[in-house]
Protein backbone atom coordinates (compact mmCIF):
# COMPACT_ATOMS: atom_id res chain seq x y z
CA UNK A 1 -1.48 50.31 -65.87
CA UNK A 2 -3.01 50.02 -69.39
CA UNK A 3 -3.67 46.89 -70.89
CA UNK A 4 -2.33 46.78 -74.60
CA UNK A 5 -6.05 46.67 -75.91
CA UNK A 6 -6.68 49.71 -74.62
CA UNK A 7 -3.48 51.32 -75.01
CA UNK A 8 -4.31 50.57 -78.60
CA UNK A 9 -7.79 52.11 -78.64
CA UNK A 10 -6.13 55.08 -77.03
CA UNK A 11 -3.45 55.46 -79.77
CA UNK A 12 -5.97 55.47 -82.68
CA UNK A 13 -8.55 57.89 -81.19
CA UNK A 14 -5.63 59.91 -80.53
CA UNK A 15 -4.75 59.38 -84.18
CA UNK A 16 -8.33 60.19 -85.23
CA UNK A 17 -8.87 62.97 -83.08
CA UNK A 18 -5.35 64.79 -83.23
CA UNK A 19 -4.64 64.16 -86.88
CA UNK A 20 -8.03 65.13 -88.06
CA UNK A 21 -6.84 68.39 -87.70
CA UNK A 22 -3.17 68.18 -88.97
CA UNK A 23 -2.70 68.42 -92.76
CA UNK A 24 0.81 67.89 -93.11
CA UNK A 25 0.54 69.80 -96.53
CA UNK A 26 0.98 73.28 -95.12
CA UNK A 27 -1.50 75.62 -94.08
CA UNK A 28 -4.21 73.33 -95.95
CA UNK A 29 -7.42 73.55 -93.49
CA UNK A 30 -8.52 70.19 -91.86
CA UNK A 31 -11.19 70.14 -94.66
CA UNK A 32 -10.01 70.36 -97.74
CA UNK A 33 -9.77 67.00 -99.61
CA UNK A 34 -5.92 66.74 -99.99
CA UNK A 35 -5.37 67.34 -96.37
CA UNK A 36 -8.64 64.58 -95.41
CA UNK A 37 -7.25 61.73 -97.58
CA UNK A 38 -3.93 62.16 -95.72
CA UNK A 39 -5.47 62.21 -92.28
CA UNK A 40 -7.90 58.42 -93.60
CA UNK A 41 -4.24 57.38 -94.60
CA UNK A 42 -3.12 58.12 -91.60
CA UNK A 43 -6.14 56.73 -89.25
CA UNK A 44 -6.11 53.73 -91.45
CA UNK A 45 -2.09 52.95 -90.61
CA UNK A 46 -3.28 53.78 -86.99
CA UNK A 47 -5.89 51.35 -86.87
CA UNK A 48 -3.66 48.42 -88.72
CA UNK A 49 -1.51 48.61 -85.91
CA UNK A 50 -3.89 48.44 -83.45
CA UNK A 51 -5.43 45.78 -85.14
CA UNK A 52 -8.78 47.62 -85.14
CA UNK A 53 -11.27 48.30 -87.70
CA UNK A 54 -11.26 52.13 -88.27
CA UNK A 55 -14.93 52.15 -89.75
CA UNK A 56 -16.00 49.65 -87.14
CA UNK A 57 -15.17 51.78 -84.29
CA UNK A 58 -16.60 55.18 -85.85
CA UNK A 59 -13.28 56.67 -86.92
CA UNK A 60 -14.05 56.71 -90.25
CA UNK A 61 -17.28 57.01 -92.42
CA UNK A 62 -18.96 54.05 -93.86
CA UNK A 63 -17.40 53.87 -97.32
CA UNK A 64 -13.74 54.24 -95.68
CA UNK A 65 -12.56 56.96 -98.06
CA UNK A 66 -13.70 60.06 -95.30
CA UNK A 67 -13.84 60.74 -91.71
CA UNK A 68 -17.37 60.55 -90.43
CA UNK A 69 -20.02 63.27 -90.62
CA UNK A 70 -20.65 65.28 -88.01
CA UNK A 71 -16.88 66.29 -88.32
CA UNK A 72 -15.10 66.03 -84.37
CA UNK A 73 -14.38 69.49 -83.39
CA UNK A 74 -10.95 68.28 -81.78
CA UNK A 75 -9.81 67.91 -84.97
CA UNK A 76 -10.16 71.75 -86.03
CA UNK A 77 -9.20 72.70 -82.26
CA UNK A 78 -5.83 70.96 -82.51
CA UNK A 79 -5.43 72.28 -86.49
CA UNK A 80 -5.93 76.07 -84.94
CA UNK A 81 -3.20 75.51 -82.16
CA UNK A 82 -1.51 74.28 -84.00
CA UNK A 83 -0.83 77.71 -85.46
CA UNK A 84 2.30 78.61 -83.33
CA UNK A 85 4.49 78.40 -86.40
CA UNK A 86 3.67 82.12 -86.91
CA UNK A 87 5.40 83.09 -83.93
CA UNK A 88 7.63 80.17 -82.86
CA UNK A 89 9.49 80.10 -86.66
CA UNK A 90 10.53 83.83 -86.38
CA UNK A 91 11.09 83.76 -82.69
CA UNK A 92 13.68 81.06 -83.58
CA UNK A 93 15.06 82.69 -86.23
CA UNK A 94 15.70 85.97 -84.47
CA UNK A 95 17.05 84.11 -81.23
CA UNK A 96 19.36 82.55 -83.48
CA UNK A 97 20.35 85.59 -84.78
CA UNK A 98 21.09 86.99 -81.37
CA UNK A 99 22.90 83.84 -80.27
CA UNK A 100 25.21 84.67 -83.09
CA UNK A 101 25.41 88.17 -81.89
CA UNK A 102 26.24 86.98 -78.17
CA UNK A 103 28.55 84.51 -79.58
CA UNK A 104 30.68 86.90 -81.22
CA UNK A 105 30.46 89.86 -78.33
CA UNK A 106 30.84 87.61 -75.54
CA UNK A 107 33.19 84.32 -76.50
CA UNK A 108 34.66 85.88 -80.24
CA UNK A 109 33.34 83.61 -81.84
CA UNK A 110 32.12 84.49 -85.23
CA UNK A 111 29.14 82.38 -86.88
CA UNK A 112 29.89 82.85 -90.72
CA UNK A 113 33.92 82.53 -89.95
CA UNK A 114 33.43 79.12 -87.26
CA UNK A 115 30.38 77.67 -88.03
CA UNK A 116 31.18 74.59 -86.31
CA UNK A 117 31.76 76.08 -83.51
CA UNK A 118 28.92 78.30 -83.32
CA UNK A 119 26.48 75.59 -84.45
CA UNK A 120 28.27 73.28 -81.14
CA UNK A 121 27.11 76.21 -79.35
CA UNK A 122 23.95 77.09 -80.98
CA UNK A 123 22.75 73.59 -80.71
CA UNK A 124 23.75 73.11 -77.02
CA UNK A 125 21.93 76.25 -75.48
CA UNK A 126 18.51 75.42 -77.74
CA UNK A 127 19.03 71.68 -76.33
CA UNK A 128 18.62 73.10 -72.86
CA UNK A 129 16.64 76.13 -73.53
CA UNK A 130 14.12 76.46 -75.98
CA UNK A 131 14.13 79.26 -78.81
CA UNK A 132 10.72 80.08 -77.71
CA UNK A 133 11.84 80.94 -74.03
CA UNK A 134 15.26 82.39 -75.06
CA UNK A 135 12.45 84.84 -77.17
CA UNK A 136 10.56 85.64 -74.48
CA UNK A 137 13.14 86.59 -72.53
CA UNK A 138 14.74 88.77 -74.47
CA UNK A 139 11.49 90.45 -75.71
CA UNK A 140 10.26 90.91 -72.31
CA UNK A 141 13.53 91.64 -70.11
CA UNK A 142 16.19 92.44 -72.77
CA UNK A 143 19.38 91.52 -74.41
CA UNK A 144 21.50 91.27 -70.72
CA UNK A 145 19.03 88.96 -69.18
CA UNK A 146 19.28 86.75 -72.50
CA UNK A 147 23.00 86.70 -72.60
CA UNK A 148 22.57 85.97 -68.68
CA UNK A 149 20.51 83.03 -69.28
CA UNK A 150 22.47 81.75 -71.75
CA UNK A 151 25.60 82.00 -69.80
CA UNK A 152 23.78 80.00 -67.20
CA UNK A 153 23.31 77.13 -69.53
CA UNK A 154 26.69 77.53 -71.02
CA UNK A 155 28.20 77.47 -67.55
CA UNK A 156 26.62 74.46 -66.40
């Protein structure tokens, strides 16, 4: 088991090295001021709570206002994976689309006439499966093995 120091140290290197590559501010890159000054704001709240000095223990640069020079590469790793959006925000969309679709050919239910009832439903199957696999599913075996895997769920 961790102690809570090092739990601690753990949390802000994960806060240095995973946020250094977030922006928060949209599809700013991990270098661009806006997005940097976030990611100190961020390291700096980390370290507070740890009760750690972020300059101290390298996370940040001397003068406290930057992250330290040589940049981690982590940080533009995790900002590149982070790059599912351009598939997982679509692939949502359209398996929402074909929930509605299944809702209406399968149970009558129609989405824009019951949307409480198709959001219950909607909400329920994504709970238990997510929009990704529901996509992958469908794009790979088709519209019957969706509907089948979402009956599964529904079943249960």
């Amino acid at each position: 088991m961790q102690s809570a120091r090092s739990s601690r140290r753990n949390f802000l290197r994960a806060a240095a090295l995973g946020a250094a590559g977030f922006s928060g501010l949209g599809m700013l890159s991990p270098i661009a001021a806006a997005a940097e000054a976030q990611v100190v704001g961020w390291i700096k709240c980390a370290a507070m709570i740890a009760g750690l000095d972020p300059v101290e223990k390298g996370f940040l640069a001397p003068d406290g206002k930057t992250l330290p020079l040589p940049r981690w590469s982590e940080g533009f790793v995790v900002h590149l994976a982070d790059h599912d959006w351009v598939l997982s925000v679509p692939a949502c969309q359209w398996t929402v689309e074909a929930l509605k679709s299944l809702a209406r050919d399968a149970w009558g239910i129609d989405a824009a006439k019951s949307p409480r009832e198709f959001n219950a439903i909607r909400n329920y199957v994504l709970a238990n499966l997510t929009a990704m696999r529901l996509h992958a599913i469908r794009s790979a075996e088709g519209d019957v093995a969706f509907a089948a895997d979402v009956a599964r769920i529904i079943r249960a």
